[in-house]
N, C-alpha and C. Protein backbone atom coordinates (compact mmCIF):
# COMPACT_ATOMS: atom_id res chain seq x y z
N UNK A 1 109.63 107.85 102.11
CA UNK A 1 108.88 107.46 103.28
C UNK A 1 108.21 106.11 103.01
N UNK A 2 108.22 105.22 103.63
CA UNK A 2 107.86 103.71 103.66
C UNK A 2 106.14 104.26 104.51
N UNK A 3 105.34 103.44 103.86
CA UNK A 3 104.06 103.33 104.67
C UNK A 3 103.75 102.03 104.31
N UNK A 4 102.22 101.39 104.84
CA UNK A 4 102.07 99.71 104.94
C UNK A 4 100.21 100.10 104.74
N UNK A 5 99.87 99.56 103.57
CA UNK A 5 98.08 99.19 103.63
C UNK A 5 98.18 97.63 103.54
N UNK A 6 97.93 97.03 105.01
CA UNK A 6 97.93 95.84 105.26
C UNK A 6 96.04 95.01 105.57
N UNK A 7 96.25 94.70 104.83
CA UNK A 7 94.30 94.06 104.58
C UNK A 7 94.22 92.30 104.65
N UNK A 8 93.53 92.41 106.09
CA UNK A 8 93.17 90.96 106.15
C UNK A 8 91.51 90.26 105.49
N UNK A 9 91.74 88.96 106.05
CA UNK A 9 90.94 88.51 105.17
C UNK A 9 89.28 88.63 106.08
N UNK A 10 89.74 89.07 106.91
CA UNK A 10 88.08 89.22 107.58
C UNK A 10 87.68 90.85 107.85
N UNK A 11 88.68 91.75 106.44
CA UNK A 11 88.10 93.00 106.37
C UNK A 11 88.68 93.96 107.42
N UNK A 12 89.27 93.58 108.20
CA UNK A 12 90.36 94.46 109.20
C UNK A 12 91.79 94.98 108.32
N UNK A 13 91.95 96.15 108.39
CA UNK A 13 92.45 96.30 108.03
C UNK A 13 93.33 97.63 108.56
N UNK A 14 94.80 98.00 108.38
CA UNK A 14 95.54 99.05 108.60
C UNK A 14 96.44 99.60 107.74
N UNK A 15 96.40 100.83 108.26
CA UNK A 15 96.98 102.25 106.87
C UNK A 15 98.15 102.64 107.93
N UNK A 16 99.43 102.42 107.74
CA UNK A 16 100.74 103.14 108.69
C UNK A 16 101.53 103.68 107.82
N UNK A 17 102.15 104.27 108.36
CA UNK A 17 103.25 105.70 107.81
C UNK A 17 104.31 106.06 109.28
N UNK A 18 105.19 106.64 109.03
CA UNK A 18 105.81 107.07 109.92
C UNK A 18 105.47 107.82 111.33
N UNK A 19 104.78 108.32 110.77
CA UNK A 19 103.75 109.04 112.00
C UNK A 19 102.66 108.70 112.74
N UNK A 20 101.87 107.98 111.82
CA UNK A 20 100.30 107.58 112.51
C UNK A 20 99.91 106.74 111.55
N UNK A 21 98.80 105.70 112.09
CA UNK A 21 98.08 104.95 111.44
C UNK A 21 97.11 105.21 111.36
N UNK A 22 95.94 104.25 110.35
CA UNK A 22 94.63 104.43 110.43
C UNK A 22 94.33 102.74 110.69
N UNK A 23 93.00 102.58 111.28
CA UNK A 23 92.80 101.20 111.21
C UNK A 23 91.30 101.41 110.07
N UNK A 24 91.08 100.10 109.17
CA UNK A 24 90.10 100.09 108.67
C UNK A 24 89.19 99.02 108.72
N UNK A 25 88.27 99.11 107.80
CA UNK A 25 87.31 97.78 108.06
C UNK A 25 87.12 97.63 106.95
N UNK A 26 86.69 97.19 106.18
CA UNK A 26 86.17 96.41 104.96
C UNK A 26 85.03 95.53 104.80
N UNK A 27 84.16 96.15 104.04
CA UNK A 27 82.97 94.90 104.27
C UNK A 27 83.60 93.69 103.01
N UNK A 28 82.79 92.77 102.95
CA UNK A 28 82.61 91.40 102.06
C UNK A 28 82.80 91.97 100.75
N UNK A 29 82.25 92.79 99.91
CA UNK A 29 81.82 93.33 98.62
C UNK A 29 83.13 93.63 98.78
N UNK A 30 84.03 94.44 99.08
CA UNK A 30 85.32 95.27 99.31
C UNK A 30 86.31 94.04 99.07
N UNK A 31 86.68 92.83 99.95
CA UNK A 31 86.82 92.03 100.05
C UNK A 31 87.00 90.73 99.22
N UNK A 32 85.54 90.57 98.65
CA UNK A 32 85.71 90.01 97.37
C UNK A 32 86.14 90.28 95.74
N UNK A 33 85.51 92.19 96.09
CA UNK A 33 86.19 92.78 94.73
C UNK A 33 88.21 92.78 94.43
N UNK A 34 88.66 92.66 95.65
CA UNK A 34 89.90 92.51 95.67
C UNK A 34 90.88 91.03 95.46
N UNK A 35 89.84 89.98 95.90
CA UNK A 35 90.04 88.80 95.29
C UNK A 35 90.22 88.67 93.90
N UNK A 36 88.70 88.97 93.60
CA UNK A 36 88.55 89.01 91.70
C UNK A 36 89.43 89.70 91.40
N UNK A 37 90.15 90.55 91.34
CA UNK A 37 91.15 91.45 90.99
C UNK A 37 92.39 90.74 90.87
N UNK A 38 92.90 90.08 92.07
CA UNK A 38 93.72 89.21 92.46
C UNK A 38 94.07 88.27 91.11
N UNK A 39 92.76 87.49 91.60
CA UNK A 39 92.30 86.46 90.25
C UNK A 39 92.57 86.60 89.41
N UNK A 40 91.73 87.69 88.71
CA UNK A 40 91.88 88.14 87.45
C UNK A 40 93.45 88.31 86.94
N UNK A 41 94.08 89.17 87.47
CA UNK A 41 95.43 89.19 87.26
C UNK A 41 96.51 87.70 86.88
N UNK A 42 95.94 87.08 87.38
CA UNK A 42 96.45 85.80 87.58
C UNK A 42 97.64 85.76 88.31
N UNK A 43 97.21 86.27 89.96
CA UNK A 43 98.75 86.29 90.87
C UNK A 43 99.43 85.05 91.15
N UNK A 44 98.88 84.08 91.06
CA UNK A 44 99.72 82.67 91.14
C UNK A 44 100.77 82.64 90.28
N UNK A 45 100.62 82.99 88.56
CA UNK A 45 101.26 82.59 87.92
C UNK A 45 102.47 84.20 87.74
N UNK A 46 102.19 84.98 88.86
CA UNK A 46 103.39 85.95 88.55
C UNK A 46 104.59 85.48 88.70
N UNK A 47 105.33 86.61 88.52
CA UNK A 47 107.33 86.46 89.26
C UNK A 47 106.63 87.18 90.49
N UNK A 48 108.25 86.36 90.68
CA UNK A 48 108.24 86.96 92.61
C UNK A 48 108.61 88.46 92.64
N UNK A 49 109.30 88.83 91.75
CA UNK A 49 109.73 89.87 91.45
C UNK A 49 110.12 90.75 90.28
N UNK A 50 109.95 92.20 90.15
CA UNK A 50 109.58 92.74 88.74
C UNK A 50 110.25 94.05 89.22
N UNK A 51 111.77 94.12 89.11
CA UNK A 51 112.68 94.96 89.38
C UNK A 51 112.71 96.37 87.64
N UNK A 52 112.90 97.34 88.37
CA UNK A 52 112.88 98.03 87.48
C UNK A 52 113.74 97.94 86.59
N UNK A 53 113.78 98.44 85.31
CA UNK A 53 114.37 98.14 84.25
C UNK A 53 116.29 99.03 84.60
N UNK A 54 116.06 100.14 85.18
CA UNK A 54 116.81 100.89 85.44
C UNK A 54 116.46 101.32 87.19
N UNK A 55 117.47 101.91 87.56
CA UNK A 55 117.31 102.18 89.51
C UNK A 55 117.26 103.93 89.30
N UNK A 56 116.60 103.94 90.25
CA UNK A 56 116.82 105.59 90.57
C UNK A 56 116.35 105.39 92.01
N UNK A 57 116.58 106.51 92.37
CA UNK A 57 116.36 107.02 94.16
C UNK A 57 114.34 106.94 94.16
N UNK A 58 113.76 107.75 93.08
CA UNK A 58 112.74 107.85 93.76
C UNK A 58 111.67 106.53 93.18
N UNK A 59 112.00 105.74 92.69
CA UNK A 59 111.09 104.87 92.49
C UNK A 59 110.32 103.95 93.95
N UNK A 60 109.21 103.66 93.49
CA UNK A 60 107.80 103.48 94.49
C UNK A 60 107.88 101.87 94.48
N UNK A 61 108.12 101.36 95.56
CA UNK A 61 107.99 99.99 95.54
C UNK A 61 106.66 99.11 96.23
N UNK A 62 106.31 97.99 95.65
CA UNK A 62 105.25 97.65 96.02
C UNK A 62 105.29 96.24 96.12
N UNK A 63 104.67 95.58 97.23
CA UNK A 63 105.14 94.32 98.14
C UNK A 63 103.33 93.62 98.19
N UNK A 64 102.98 92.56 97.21
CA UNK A 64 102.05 92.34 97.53
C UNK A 64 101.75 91.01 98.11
N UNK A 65 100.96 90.42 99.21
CA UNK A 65 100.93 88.91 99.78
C UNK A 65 99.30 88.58 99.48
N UNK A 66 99.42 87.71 98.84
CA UNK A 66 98.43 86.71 98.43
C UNK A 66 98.19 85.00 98.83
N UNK A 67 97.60 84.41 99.46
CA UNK A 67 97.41 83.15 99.46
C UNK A 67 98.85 82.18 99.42
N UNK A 68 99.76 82.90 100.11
CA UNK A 68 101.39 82.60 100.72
C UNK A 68 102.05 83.02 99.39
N UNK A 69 101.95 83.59 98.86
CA UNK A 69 102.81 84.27 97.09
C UNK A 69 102.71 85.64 97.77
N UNK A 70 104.27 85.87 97.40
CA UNK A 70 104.27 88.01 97.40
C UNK A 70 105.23 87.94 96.53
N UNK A 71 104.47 88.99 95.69
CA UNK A 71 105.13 89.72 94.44
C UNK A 71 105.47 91.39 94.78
N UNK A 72 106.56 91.23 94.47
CA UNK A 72 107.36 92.66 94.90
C UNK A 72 107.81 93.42 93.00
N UNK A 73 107.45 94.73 93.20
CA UNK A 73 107.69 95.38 91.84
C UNK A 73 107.75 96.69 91.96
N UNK A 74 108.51 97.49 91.56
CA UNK A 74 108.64 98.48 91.30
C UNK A 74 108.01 99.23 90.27
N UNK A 75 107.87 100.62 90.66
CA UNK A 75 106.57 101.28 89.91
C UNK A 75 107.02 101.26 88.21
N UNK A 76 108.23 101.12 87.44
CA UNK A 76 108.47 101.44 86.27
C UNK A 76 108.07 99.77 85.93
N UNK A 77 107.43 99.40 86.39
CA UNK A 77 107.81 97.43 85.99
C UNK A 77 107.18 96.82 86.78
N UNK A 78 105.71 97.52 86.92
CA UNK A 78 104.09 97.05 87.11
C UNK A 78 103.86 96.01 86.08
N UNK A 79 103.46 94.72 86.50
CA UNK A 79 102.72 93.94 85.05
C UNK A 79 101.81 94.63 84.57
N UNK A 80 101.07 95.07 83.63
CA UNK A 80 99.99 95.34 84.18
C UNK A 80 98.48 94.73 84.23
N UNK A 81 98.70 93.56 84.46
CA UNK A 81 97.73 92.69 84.80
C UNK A 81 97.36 93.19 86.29
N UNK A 82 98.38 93.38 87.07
CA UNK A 82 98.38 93.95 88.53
C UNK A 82 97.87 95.20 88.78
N UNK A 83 98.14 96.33 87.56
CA UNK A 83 97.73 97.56 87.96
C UNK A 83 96.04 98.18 88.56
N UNK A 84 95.65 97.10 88.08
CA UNK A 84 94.35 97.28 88.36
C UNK A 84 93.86 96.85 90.36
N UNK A 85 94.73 95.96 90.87
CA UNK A 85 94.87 95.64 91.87
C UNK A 85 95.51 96.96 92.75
N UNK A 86 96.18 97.53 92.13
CA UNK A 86 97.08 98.61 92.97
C UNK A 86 96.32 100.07 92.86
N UNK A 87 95.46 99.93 91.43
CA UNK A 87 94.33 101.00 91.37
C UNK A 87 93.20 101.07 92.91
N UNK A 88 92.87 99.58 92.92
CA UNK A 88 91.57 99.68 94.07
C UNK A 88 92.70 99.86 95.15
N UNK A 89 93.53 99.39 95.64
CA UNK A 89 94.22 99.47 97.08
C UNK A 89 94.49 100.91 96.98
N UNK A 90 94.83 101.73 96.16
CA UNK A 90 95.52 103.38 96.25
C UNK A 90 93.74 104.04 96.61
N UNK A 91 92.75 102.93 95.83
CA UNK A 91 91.19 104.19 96.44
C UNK A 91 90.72 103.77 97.80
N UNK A 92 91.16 102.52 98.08
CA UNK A 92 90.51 102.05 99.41
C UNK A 92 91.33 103.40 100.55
N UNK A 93 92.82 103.36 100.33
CA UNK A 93 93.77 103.85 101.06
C UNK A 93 93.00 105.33 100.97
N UNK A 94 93.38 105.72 99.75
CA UNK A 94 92.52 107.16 99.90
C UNK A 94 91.29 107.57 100.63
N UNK A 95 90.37 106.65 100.63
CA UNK A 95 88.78 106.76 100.73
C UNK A 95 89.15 106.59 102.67
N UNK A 96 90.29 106.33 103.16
CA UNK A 96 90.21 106.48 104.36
C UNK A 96 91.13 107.74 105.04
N UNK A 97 91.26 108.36 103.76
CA UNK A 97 91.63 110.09 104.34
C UNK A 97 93.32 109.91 103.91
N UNK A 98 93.84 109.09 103.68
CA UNK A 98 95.27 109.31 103.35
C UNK A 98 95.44 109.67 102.11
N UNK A 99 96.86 110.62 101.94
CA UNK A 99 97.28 111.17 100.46
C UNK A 99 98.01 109.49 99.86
N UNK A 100 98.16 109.70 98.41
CA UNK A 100 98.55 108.87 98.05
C UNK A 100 99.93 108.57 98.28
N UNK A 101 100.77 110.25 98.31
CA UNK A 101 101.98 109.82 98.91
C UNK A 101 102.30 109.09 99.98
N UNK A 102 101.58 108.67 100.80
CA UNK A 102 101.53 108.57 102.28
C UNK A 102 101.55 106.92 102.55
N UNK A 103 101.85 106.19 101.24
CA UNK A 103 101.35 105.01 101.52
C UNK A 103 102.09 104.24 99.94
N UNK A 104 103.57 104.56 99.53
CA UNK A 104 104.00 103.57 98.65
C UNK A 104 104.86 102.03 98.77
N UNK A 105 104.31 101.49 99.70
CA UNK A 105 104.31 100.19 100.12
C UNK A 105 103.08 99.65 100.62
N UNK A 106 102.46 98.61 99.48
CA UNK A 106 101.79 98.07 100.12
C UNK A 106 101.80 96.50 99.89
N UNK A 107 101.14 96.20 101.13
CA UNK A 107 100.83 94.41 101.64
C UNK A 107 99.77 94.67 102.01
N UNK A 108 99.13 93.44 100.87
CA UNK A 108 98.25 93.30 101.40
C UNK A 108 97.99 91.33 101.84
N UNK A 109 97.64 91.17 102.62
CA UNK A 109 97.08 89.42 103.22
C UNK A 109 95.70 89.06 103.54
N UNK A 110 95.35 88.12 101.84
CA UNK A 110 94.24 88.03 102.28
C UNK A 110 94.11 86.27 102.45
């Protein structure tokens, strides 16, 4: 199942899945902690892409947009400079009532 946690930069934000969405909000603190994260990682200097080492059916793909850069990676072949970025987006997602299954694609645009 494809879902989308799509987060803009003025804290609007939406949770979709096949069935239903959620819309969210985000204050500044939320906002900026996801920058620093960003930052920290150092998403400028990623690959565009971080294909798994091996394919299988159920691997979790993840599509991220940053400051016109999206880095796309699959869950076996996380940097993990990034994981920490995909940590806060899986609690934001959660903290607005969705399972984690419910949501292994995400974009985010900030």
């Amino acid at each position: 199942m494809e879902a989308h946690l799509v987060i803009f930069d003025n804290g609007a934000g939406v949770i979709s899945g096949r069935s239903a969405s959620t819309d969210i909000k985000l204050n500044e603190t939320a906002i900026d902690r996801i920058a620093a994260l960003l930052n920290d990682a150092q998403f400028s200097m990623l690959q565009t892409n971080y294909p798994a080492p091996r394919g299988g059916a159920d691997l979790v793909k993840y599509s991220i947009s940053y400051r016109g850069k999206t880095v796309t990676m699959e869950d076996t072949a996380i940097p993990p400079a990034i994981q920490p970025v995909l940590d806060e987006l899986n609690r934001i997602a959660g903290s607005a009532g969705t399972q984690k299954t419910d949501y292994p694609f995400v974009s985010v645009k900030l």
